[in-house]
C-alpha atoms as a PDB file:
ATOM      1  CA  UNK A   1     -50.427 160.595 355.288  1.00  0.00           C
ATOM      2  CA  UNK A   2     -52.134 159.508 351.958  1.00  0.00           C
ATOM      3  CA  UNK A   3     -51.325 161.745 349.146  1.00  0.00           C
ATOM      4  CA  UNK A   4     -54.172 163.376 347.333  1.00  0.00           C
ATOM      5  CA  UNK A   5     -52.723 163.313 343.691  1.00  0.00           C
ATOM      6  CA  UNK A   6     -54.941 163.956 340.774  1.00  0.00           C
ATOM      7  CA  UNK A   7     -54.004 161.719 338.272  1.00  0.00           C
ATOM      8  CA  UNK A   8     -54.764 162.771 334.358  1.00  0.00           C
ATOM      9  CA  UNK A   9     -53.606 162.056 331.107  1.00  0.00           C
ATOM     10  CA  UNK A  10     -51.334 163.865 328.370  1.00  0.00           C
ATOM     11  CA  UNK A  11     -51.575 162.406 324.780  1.00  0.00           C
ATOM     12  CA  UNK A  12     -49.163 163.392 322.058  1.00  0.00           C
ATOM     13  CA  UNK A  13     -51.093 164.129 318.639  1.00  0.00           C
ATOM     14  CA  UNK A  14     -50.233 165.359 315.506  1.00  0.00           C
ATOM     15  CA  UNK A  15     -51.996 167.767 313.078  1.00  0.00           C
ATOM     16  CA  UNK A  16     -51.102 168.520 309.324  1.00  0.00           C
ATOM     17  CA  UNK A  17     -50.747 171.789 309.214  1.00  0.00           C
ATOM     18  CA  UNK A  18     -50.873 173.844 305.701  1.00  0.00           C
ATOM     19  CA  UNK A  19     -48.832 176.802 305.129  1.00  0.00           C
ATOM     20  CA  UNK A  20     -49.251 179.950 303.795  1.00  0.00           C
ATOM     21  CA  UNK A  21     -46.403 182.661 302.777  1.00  0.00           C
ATOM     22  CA  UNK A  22     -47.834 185.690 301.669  1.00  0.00           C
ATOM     23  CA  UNK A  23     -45.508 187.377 299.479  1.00  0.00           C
ATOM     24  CA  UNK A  24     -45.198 191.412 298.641  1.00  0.00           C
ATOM     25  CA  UNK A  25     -47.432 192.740 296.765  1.00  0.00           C
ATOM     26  CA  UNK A  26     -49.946 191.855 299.839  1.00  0.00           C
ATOM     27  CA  UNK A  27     -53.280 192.624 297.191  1.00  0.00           C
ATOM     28  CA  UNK A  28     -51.438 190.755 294.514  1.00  0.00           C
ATOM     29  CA  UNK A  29     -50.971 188.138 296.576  1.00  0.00           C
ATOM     30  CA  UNK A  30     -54.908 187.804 297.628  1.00  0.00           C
ATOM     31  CA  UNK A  31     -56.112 188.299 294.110  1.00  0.00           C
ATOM     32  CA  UNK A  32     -53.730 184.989 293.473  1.00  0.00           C
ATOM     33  CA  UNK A  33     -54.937 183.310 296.662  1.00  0.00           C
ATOM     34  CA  UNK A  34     -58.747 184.022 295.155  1.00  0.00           C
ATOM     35  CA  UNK A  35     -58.062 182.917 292.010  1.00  0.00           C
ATOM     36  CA  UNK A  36     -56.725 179.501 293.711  1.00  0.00           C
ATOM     37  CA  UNK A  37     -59.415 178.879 295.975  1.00  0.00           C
ATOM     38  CA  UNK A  38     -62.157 179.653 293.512  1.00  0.00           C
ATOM     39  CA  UNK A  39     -60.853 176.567 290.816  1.00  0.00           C
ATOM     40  CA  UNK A  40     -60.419 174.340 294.414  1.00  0.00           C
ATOM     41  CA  UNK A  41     -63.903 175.395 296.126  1.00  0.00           C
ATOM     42  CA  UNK A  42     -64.032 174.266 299.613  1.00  0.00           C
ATOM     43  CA  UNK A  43     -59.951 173.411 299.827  1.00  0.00           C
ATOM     44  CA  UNK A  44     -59.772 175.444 303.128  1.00  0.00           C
ATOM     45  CA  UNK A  45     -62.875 174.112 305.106  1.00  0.00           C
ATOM     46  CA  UNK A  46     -62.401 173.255 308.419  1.00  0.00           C
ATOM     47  CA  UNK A  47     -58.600 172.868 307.556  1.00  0.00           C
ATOM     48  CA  UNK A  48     -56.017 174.611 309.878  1.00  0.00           C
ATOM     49  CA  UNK A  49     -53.367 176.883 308.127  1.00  0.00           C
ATOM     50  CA  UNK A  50     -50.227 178.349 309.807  1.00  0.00           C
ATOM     51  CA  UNK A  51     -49.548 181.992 308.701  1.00  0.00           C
ATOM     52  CA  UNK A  52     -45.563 182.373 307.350  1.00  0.00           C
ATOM     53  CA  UNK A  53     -45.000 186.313 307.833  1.00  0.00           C
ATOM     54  CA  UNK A  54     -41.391 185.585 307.528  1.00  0.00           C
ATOM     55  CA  UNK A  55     -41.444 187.475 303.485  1.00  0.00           C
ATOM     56  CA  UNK A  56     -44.216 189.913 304.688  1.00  0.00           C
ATOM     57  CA  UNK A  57     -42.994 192.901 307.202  1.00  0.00           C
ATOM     58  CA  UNK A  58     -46.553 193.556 308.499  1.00  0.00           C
ATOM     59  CA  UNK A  59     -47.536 196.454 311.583  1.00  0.00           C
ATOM     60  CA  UNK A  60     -50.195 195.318 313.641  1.00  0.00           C
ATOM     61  CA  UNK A  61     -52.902 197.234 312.086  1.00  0.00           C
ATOM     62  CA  UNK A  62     -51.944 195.576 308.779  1.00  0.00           C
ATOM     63  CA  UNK A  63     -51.206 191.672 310.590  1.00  0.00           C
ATOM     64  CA  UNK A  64     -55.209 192.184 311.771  1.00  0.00           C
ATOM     65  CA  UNK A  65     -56.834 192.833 308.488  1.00  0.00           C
ATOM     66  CA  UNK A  66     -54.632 190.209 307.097  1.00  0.00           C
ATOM     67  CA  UNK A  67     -55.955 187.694 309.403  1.00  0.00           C
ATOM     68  CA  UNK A  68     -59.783 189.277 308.498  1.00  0.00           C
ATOM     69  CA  UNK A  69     -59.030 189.235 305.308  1.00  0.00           C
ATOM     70  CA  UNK A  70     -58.370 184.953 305.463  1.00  0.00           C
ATOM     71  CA  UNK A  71     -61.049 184.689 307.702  1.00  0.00           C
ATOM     72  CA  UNK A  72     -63.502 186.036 304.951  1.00  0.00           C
ATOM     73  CA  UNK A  73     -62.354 183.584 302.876  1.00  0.00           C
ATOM     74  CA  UNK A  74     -63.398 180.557 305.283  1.00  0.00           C
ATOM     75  CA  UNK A  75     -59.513 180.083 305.654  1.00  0.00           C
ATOM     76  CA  UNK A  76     -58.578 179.718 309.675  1.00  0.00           C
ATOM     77  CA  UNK A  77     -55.419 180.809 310.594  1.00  0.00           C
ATOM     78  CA  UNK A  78     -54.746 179.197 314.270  1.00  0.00           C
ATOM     79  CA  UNK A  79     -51.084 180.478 314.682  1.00  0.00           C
ATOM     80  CA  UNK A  80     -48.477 182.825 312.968  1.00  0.00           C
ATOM     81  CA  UNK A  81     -44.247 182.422 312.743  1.00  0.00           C
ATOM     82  CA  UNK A  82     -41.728 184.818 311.028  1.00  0.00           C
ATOM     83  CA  UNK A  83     -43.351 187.875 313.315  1.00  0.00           C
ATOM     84  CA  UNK A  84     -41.800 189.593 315.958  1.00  0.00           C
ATOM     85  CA  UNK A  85     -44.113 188.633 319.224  1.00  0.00           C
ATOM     86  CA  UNK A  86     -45.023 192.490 320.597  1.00  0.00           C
ATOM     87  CA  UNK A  87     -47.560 192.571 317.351  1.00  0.00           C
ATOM     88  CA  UNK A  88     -49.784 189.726 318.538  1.00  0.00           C
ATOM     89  CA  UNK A  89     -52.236 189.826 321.607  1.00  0.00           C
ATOM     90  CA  UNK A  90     -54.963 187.798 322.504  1.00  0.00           C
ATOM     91  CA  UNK A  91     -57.109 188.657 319.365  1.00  0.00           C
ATOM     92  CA  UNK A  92     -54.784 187.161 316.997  1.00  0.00           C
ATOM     93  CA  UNK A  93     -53.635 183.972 316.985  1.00  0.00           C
ATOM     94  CA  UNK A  94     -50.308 182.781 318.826  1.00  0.00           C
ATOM     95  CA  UNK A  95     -47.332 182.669 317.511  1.00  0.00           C
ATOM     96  CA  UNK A  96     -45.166 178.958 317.324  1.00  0.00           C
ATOM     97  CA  UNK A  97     -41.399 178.502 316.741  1.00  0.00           C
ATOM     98  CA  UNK A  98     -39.195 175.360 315.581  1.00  0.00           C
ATOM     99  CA  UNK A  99     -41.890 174.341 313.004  1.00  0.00           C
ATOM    100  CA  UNK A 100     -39.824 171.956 310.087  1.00  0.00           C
ATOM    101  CA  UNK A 101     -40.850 171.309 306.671  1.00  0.00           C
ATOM    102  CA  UNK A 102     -42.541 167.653 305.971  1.00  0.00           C
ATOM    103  CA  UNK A 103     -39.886 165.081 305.526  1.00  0.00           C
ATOM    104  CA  UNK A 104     -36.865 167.232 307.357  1.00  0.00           C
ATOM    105  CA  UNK A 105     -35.319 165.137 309.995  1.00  0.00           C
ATOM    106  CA  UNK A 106     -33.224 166.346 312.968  1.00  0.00           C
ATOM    107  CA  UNK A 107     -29.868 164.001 313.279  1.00  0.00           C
ATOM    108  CA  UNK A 108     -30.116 164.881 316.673  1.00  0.00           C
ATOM    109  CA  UNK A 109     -32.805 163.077 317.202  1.00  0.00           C
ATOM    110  CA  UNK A 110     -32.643 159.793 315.719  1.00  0.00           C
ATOM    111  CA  UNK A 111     -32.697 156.948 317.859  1.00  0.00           C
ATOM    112  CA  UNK A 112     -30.055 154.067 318.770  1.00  0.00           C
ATOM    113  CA  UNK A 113     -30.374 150.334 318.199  1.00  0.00           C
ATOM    114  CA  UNK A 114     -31.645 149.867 321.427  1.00  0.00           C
ATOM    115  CA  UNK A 115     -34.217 152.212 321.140  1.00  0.00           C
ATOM    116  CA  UNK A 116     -35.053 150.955 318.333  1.00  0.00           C
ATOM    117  CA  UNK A 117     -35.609 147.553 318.601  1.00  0.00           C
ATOM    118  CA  UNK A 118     -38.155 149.045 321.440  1.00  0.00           C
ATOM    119  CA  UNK A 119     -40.087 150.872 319.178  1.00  0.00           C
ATOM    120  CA  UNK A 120     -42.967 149.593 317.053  1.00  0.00           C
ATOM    121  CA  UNK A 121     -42.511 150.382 313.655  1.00  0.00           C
ATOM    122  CA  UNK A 122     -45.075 152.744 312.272  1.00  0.00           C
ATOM    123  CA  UNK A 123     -46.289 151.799 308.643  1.00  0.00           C
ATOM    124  CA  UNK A 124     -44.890 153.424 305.201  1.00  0.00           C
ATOM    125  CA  UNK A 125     -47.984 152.620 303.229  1.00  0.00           C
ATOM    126  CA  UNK A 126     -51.429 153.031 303.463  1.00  0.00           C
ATOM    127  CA  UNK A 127     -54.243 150.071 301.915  1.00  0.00           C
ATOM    128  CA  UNK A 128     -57.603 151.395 301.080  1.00  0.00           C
ATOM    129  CA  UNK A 129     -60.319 148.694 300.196  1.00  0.00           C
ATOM    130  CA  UNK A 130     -63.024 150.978 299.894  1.00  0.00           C
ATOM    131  CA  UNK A 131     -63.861 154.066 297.631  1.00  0.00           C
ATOM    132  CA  UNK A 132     -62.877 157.602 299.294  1.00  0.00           C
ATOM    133  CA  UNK A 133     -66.588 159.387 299.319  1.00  0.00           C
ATOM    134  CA  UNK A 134     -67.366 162.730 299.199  1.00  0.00           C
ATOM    135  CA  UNK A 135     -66.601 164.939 302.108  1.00  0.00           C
ATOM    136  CA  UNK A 136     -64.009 162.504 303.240  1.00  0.00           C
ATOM    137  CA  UNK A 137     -60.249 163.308 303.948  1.00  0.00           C
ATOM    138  CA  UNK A 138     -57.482 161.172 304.077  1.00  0.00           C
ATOM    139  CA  UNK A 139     -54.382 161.995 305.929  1.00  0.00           C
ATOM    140  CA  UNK A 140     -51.489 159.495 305.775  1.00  0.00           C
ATOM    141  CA  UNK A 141     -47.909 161.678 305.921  1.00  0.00           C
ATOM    142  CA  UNK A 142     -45.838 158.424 306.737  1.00  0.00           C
ATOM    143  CA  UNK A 143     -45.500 157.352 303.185  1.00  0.00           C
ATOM    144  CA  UNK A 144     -47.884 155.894 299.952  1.00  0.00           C
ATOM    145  CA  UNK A 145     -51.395 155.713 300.074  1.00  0.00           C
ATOM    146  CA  UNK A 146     -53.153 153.427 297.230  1.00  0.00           C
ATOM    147  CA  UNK A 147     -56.739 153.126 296.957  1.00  0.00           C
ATOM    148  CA  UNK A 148     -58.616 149.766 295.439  1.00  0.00           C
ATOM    149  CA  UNK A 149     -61.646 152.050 294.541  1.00  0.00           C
ATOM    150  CA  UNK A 150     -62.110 155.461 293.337  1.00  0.00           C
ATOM    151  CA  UNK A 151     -62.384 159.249 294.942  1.00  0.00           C
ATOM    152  CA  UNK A 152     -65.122 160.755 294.853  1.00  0.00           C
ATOM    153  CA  UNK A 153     -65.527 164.433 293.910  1.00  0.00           C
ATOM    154  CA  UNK A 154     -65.592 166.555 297.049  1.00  0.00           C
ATOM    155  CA  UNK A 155     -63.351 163.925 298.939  1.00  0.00           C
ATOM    156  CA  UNK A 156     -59.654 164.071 299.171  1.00  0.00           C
ATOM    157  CA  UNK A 157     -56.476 161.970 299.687  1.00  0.00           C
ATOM    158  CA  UNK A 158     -53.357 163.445 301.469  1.00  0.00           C
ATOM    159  CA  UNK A 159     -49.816 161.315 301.254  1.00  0.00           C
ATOM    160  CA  UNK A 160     -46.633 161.641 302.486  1.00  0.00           C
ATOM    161  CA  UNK A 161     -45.769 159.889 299.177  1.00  0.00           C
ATOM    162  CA  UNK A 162     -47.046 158.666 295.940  1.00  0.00           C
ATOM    163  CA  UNK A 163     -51.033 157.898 295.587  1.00  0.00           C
ATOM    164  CA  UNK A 164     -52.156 154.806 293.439  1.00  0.00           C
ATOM    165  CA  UNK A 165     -55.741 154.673 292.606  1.00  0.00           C
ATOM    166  CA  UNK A 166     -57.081 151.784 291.029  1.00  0.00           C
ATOM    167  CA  UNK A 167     -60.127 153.393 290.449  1.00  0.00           C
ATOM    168  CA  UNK A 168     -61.386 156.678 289.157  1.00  0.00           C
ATOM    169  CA  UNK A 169     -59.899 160.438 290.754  1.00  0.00           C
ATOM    170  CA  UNK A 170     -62.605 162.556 290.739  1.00  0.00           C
ATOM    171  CA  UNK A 171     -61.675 164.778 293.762  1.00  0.00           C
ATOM    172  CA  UNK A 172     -58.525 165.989 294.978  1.00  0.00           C
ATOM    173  CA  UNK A 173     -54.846 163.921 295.658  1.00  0.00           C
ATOM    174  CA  UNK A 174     -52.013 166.022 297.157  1.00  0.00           C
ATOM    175  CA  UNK A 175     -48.631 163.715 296.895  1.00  0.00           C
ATOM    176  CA  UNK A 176     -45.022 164.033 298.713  1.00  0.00           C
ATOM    177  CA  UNK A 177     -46.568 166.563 301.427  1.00  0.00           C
ATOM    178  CA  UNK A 178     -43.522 165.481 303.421  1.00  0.00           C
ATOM    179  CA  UNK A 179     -41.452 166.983 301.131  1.00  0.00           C
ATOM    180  CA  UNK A 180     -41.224 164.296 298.598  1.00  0.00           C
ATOM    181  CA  UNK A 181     -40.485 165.774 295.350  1.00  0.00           C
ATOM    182  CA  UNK A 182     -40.297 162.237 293.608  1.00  0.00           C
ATOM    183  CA  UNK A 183     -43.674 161.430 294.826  1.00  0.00           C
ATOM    184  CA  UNK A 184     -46.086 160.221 292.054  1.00  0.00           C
ATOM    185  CA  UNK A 185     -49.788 160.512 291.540  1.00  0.00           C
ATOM    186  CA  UNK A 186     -51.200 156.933 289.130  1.00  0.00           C
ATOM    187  CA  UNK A 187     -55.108 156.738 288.793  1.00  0.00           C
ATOM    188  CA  UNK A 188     -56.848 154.440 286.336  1.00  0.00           C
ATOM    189  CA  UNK A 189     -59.081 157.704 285.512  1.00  0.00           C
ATOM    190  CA  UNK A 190     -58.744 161.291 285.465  1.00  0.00           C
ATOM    191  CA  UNK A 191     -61.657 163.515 286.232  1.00  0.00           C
ATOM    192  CA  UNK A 192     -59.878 165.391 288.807  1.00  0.00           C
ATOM    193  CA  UNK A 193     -60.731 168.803 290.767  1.00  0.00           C
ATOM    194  CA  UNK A 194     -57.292 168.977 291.696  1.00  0.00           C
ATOM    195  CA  UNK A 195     -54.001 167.320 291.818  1.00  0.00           C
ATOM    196  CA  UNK A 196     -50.468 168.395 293.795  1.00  0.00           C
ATOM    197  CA  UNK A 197     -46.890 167.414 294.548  1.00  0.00           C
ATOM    198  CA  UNK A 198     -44.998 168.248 296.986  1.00  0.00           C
ATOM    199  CA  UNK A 199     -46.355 172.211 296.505  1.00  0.00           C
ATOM    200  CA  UNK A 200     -47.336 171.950 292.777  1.00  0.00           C
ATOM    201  CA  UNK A 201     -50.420 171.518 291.859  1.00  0.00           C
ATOM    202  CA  UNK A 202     -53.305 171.491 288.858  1.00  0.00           C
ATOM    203  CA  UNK A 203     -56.618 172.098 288.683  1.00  0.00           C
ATOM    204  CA  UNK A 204     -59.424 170.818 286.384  1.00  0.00           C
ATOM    205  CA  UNK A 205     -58.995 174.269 284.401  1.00  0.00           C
ATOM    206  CA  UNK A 206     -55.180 173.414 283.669  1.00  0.00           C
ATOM    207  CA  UNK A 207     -55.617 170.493 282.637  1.00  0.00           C
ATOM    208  CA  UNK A 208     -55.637 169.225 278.987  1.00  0.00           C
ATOM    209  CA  UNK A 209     -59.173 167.645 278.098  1.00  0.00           C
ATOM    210  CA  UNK A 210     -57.813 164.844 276.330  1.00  0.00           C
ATOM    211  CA  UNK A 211     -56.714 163.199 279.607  1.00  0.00           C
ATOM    212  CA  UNK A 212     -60.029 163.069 281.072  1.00  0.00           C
ATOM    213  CA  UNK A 213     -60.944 159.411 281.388  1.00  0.00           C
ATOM    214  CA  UNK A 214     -57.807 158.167 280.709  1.00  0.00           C
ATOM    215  CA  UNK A 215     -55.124 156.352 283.074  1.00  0.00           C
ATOM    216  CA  UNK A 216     -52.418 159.290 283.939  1.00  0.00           C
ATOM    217  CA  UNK A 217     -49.808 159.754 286.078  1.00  0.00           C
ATOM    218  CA  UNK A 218     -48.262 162.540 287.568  1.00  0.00           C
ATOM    219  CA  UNK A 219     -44.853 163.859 288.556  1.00  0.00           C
ATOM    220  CA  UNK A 220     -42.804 166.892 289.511  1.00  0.00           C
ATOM    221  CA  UNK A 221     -40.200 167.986 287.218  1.00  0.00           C
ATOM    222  CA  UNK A 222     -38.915 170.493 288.750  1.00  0.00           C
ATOM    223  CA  UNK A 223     -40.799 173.676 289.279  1.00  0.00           C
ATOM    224  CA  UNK A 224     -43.542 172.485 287.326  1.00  0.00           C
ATOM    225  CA  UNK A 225     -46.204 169.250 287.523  1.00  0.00           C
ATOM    226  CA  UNK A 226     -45.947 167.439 284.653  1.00  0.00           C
ATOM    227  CA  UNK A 227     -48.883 164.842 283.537  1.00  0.00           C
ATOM    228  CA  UNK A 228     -49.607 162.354 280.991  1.00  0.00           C
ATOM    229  CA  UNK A 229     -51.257 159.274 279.861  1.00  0.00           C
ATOM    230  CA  UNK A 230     -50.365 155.887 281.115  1.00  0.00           C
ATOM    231  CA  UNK A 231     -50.191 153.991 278.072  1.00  0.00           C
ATOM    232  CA  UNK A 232     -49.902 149.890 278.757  1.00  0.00           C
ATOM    233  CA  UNK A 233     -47.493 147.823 276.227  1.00  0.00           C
ATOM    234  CA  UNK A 234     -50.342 146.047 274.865  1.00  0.00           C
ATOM    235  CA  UNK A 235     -51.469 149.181 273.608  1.00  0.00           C
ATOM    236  CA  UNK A 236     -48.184 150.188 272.069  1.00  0.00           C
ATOM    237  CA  UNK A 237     -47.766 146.985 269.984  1.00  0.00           C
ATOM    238  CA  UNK A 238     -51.497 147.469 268.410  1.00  0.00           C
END
């Protein structure tokens, strides 16, 4: 007798996720959060976050209005770790376990020469021929990302490495979000909203106005982002 199978189709995808780790003081922590958002207007939209409780000791009550509280502010939470399971039902979001910060790598996991050899190599840098225009987001986790033209404001670039921009930053770059602290950020011209690595970041308001216009780079040093201008040796022997 034939079989009456239904075939169908499971894809593997992946997301970048950004986390958030609310810290004690909760209001504290919200004031700060406001603050943030309010120099990077629009950072959030349509972007999934992942809610770290795992500093915060929260009742259910209090894990609720927390989760109000972001959703206010246009920031959607779509799942929760670091909480103990009995506080969420199906009003909150679920909760996910065995999450790993960007660029950790399980030895357990790597693969042997045969498998290897099998497997297409997936690309460590990125090529972008045309300017990045507003509204647009680019997500490339693998490695650099360098850009022939410029970013617009309103339009972001997201690497797993350092970003090169031939062309003028005007919107946001966010470098090493694998967990590359030795990821840089190069751009022909500053006029950013906002620039990060790996975590740090700077807004237009923390930046110095002398840099605006000018070929910069940027770097982590640290626990703080560190910038300055790119000057070229032709320069230096005027």
């Amino acid at each position: 007798m034939a079989s009456n199978c239904t075939r169908f189709r499971l894809v593997g995808r992946s997301y970048v996720l950004f986390v958030l780790m609310p810290e004690p003081p909760l209001a504290v922590w919200l004031g700060e959060l406001d603050v943030w958002a309010r120099r990077s207007h629009g950072f959030f939209d349509r972007r999934p976050v992942l809610l770290d409780l795992s500093k915060l000791p929260l009742s259910k009550p209090e894990l609720a209005a927390l989760i109000a509280d972001l959703k206010a502010r246009n920031i959607p939470v779509v799942a929760v770790e670091g909480v103990d399971s009995q506080l969420l039902d199906f009003t909150l979001p679920p909760l996910i376990h065995g999450g790993r910060p960007g660029g950790e790598s399980d030895a357990d996991t790597v693969a042997g020469p045969a498998e290897t050899q099998d497997r297409p190599c997936e690309p460590t840098s990125l090529l972008l021929d045309k300017p990045v225009r507003s509204g647009q987001s680019i997500v490339f986790t693998n490695g650099d990302v360098t850009v022939l033209g410029s970013i617009s404001s309103g339009a972001e670039v997201i690497a797993g490495g350092s970003i090169h921009i031939y062309g003028t930053l005007r919107g946001r770059a966010l470098a090493g979000v694998s967990g590359n602290a030795d990821a840089r950020i190069f751009c022909a011209k500053f006029d950013a909203e906002l620039v990060a690595i790996d975590g740090l970041y700077a807004t237009a308001n923390d930046t110095t106005s002398y840099l605006c216009g000018r070929p910069v780079q940027a770097w982590r040093d640290q626990d703080s982002l560190q910038m300055r201008e790119i000057v070229s040796s032709a320069r230096r022997r005027v």
